[in-house]
PDB file of N, CA and C in Angstrom:
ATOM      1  N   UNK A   1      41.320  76.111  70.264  1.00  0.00           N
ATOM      2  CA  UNK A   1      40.387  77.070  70.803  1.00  0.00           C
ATOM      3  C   UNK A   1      40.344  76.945  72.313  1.00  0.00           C
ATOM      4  N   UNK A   2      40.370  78.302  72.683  1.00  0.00           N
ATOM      5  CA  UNK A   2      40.305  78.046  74.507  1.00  0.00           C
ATOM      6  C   UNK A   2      38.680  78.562  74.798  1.00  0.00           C
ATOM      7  N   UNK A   3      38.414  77.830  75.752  1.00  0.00           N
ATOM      8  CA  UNK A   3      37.418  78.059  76.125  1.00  0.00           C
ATOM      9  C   UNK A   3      37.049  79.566  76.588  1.00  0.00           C
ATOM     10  N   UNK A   4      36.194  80.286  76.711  1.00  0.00           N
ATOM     11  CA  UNK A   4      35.821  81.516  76.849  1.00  0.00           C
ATOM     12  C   UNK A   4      34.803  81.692  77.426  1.00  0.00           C
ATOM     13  N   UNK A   5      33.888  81.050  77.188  1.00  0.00           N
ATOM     14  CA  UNK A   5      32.320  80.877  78.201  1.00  0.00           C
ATOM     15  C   UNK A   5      31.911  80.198  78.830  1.00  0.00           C
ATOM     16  N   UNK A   6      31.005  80.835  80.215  1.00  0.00           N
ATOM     17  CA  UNK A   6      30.488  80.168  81.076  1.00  0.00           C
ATOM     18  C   UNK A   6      29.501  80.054  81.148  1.00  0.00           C
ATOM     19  N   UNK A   7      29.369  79.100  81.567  1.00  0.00           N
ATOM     20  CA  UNK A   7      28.020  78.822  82.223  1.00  0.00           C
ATOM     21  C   UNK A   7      26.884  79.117  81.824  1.00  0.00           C
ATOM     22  N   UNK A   8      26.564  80.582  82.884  1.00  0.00           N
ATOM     23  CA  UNK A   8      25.446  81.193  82.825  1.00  0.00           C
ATOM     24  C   UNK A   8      25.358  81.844  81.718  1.00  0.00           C
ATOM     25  N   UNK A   9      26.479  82.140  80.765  1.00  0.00           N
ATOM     26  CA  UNK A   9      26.131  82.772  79.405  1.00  0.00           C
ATOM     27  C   UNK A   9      25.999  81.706  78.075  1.00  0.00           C
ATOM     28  N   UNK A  10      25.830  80.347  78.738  1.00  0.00           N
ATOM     29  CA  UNK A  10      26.217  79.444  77.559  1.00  0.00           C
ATOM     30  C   UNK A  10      24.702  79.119  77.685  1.00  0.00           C
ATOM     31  N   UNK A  11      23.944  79.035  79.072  1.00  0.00           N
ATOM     32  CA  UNK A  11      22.703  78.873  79.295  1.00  0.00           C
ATOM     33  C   UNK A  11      21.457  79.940  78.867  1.00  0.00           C
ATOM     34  N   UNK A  12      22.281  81.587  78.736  1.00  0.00           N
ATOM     35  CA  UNK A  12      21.174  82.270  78.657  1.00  0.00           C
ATOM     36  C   UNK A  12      21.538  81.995  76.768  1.00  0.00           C
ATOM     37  N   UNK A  13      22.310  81.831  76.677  1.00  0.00           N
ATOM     38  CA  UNK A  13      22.331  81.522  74.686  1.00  0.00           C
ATOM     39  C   UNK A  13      21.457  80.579  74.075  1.00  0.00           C
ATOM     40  N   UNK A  14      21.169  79.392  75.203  1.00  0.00           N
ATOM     41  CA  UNK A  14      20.512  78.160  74.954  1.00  0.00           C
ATOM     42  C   UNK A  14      18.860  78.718  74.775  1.00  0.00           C
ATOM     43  N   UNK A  15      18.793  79.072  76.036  1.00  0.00           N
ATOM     44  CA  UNK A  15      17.412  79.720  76.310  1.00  0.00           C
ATOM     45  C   UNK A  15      16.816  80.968  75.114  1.00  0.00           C
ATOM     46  N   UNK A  16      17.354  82.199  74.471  1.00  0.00           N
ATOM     47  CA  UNK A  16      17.363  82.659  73.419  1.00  0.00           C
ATOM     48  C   UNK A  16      17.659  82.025  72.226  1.00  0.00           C
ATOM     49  N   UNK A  17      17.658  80.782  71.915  1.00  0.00           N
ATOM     50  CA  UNK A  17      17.611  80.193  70.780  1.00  0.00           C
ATOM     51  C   UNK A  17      16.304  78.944  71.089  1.00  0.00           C
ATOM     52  N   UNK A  18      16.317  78.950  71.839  1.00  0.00           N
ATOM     53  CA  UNK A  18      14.898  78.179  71.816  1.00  0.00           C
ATOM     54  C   UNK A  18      13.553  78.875  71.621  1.00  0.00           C
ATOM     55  N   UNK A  19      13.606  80.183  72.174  1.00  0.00           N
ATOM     56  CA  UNK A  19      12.792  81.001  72.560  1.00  0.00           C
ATOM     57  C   UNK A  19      12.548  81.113  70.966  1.00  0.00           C
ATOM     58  N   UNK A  20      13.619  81.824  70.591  1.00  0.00           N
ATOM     59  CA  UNK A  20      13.478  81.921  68.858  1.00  0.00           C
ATOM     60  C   UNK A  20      12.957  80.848  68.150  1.00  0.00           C
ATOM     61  N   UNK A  21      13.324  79.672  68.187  1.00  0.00           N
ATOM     62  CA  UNK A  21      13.050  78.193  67.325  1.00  0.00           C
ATOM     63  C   UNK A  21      11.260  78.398  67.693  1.00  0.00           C
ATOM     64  N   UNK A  22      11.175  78.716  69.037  1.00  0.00           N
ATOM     65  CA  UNK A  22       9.392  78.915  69.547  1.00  0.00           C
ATOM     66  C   UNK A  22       8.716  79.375  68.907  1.00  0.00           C
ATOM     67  N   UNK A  23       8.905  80.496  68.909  1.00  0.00           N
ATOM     68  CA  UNK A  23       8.565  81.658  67.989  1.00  0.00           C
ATOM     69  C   UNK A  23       8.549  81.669  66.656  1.00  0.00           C
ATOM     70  N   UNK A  24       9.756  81.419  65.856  1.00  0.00           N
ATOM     71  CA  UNK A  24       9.623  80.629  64.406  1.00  0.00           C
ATOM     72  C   UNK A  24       8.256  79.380  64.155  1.00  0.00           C
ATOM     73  N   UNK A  25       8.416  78.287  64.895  1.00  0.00           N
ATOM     74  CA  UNK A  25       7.432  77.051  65.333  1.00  0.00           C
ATOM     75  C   UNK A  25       6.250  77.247  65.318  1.00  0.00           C
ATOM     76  N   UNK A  26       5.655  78.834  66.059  1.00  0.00           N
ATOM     77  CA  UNK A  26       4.492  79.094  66.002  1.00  0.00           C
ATOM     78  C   UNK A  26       3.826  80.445  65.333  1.00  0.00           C
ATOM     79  N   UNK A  27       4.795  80.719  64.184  1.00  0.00           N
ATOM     80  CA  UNK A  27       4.499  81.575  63.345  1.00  0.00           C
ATOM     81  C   UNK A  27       4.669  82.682  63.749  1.00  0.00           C
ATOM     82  N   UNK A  28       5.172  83.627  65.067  1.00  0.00           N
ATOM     83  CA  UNK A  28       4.949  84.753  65.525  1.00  0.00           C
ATOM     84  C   UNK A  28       5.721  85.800  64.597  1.00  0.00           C
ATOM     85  N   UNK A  29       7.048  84.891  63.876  1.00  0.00           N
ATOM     86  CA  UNK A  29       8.146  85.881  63.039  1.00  0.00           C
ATOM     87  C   UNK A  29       7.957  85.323  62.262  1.00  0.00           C
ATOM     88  N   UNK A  30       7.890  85.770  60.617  1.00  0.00           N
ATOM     89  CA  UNK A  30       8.151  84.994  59.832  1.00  0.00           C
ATOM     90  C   UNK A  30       8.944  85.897  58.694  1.00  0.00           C
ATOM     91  N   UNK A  31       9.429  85.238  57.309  1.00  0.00           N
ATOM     92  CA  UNK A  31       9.920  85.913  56.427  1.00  0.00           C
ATOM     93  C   UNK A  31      11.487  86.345  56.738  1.00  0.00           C
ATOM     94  N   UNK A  32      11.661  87.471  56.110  1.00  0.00           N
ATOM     95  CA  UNK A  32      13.476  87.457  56.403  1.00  0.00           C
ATOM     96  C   UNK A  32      13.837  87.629  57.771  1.00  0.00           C
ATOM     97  N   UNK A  33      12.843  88.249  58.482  1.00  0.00           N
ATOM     98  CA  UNK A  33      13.410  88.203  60.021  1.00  0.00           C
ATOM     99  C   UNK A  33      13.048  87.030  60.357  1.00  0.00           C
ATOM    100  N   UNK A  34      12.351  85.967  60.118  1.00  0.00           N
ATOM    101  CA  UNK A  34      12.553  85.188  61.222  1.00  0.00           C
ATOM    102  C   UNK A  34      14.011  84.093  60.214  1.00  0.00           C
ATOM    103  N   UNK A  35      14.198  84.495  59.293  1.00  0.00           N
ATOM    104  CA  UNK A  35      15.511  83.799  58.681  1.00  0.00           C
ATOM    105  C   UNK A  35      16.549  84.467  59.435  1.00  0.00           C
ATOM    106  N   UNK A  36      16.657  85.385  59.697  1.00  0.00           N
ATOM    107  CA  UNK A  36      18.106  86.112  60.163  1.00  0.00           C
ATOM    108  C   UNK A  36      17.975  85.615  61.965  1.00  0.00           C
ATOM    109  N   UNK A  37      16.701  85.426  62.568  1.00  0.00           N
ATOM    110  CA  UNK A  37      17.001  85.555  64.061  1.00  0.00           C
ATOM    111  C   UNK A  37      16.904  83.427  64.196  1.00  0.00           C
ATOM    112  N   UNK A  38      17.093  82.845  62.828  1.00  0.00           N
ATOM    113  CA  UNK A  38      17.396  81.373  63.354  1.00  0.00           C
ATOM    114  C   UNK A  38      18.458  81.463  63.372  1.00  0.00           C
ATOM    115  N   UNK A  39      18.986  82.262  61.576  1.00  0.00           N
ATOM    116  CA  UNK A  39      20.407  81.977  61.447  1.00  0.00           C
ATOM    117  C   UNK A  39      21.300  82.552  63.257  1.00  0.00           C
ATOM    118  N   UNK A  40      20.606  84.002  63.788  1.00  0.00           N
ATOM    119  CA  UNK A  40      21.474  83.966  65.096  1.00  0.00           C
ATOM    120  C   UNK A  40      21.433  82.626  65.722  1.00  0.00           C
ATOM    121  N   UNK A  41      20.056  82.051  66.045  1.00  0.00           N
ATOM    122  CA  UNK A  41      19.832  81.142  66.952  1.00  0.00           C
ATOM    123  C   UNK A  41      20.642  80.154  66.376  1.00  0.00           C
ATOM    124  N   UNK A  42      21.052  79.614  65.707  1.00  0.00           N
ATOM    125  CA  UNK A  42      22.029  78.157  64.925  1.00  0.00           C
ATOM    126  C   UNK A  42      23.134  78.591  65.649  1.00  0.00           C
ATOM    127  N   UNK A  43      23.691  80.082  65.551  1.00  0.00           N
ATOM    128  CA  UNK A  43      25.093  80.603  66.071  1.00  0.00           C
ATOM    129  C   UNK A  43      25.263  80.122  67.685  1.00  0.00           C
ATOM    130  N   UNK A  44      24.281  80.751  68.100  1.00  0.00           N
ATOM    131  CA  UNK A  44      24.307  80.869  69.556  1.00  0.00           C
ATOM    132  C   UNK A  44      24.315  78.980  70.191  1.00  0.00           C
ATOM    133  N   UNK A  45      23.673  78.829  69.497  1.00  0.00           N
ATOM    134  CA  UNK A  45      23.177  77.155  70.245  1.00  0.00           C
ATOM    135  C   UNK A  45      24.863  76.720  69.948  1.00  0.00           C
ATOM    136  N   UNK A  46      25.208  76.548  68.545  1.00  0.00           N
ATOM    137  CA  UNK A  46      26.940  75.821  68.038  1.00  0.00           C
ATOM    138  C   UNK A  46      27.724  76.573  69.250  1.00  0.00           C
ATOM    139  N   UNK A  47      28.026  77.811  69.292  1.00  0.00           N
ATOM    140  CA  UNK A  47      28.906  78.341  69.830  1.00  0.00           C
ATOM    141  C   UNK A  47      28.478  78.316  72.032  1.00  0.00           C
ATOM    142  N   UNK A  48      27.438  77.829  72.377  1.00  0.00           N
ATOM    143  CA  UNK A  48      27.462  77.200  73.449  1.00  0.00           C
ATOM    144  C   UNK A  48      27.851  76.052  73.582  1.00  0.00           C
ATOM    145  N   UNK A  49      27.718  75.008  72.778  1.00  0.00           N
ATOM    146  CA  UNK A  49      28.247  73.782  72.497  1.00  0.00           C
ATOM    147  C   UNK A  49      29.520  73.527  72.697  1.00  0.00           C
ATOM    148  N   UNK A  50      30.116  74.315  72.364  1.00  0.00           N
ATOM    149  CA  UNK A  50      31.732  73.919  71.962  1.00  0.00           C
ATOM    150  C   UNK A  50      32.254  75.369  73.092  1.00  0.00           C
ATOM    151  N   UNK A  51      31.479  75.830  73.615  1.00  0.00           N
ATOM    152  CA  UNK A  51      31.832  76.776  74.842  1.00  0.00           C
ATOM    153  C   UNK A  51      33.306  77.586  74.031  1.00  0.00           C
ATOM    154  N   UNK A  52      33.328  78.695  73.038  1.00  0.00           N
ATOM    155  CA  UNK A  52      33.920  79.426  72.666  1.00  0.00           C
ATOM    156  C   UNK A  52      32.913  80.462  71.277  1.00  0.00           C
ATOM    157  N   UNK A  53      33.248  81.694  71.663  1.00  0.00           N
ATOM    158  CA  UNK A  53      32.556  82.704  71.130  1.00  0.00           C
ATOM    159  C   UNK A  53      33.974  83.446  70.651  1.00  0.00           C
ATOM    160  N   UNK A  54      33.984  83.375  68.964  1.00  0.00           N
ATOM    161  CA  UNK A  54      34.829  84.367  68.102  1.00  0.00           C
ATOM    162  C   UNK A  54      34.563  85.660  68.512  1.00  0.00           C
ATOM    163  N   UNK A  55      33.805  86.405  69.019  1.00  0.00           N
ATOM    164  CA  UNK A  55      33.266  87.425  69.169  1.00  0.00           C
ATOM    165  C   UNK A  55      33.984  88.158  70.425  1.00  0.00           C
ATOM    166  N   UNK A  56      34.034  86.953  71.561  1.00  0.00           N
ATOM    167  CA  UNK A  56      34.544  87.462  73.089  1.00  0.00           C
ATOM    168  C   UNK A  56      35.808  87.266  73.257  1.00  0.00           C
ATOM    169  N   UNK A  57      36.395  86.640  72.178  1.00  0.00           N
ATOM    170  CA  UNK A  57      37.862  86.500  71.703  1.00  0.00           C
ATOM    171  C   UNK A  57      38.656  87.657  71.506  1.00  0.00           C
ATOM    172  N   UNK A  58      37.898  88.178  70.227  1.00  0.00           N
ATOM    173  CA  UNK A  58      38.005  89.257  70.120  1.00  0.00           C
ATOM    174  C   UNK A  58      38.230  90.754  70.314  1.00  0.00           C
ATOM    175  N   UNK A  59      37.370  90.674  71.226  1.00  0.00           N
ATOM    176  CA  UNK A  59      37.018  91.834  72.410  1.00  0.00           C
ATOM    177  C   UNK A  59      37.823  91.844  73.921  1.00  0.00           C
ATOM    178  N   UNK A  60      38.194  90.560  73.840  1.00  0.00           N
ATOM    179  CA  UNK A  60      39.337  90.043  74.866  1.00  0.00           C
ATOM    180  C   UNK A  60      37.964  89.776  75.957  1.00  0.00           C
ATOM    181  N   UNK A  61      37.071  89.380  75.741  1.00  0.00           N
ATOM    182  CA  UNK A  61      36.040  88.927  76.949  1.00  0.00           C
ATOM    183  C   UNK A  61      35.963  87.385  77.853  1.00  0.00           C
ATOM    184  N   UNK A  62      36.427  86.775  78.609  1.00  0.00           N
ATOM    185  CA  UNK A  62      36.222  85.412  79.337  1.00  0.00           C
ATOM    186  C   UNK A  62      35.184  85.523  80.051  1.00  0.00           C
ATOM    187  N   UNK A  63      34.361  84.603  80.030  1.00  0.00           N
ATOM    188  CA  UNK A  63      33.101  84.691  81.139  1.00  0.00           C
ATOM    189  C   UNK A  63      33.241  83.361  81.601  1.00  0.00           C
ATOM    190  N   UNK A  64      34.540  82.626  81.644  1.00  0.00           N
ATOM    191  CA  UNK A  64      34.786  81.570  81.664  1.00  0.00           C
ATOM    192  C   UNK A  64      35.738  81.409  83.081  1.00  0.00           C
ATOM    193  N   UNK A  65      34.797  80.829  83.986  1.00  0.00           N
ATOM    194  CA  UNK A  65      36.163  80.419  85.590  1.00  0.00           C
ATOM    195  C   UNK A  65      37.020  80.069  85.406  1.00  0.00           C
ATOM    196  N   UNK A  66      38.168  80.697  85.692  1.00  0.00           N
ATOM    197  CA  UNK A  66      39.126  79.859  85.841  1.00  0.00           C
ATOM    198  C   UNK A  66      39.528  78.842  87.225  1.00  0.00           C
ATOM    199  N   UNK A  67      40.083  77.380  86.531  1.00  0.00           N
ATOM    200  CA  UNK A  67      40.132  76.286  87.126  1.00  0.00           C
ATOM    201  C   UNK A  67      41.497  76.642  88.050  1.00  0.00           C
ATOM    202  N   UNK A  68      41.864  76.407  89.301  1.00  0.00           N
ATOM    203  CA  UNK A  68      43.334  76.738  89.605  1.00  0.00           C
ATOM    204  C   UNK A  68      43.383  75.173  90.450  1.00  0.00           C
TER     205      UNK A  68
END
C-alpha cells in the first residue's frame, strides 16, 4: 500500500471521529444512526493510522507530499 494521505486530512479524520465517539458518549445519536456514524468513525480513525484511503486510490486522489 502506498501512502495517499496527508496530514491535514489524516487530522481532520481524527477530529470527525472523535467528535462522533463524543456524541455517541453523550447520547446525542443513538440507535442505527449512531451505529452507522461509529462504524464510519472506526473507518476513518484505521484508515488515518496506516495513512492510506481505498477510496482516494480509487478516484486516483493523493493528498499526500511528495518527498523528493
Amino acid at each position: 500500500m502506498k501512502k495517499n494521505m496527508g496530514g491535514a486530512d489524516r487530522m481532520i479524520r481524527i477530529i470527525i471521529a472523535l467528535v462522533v465517539g463524543a456524541l455517541y458518549y453523550f447520547k446525542v445519536v443513538e440507535g442505527t444512526l449512531a451505529i452507522v456514524l461509529l462504524a464510519f468513525a472506526v473507518i476513518f480513525l484505521f484508515t488515518s493510522f496506516i495513512n492510506f484511503c481505498p477510496l482516494y486510490s480509487l478516484f486516483g486522489i493523493n493528498t499526500c507530499k511528495i518527498k523528493k
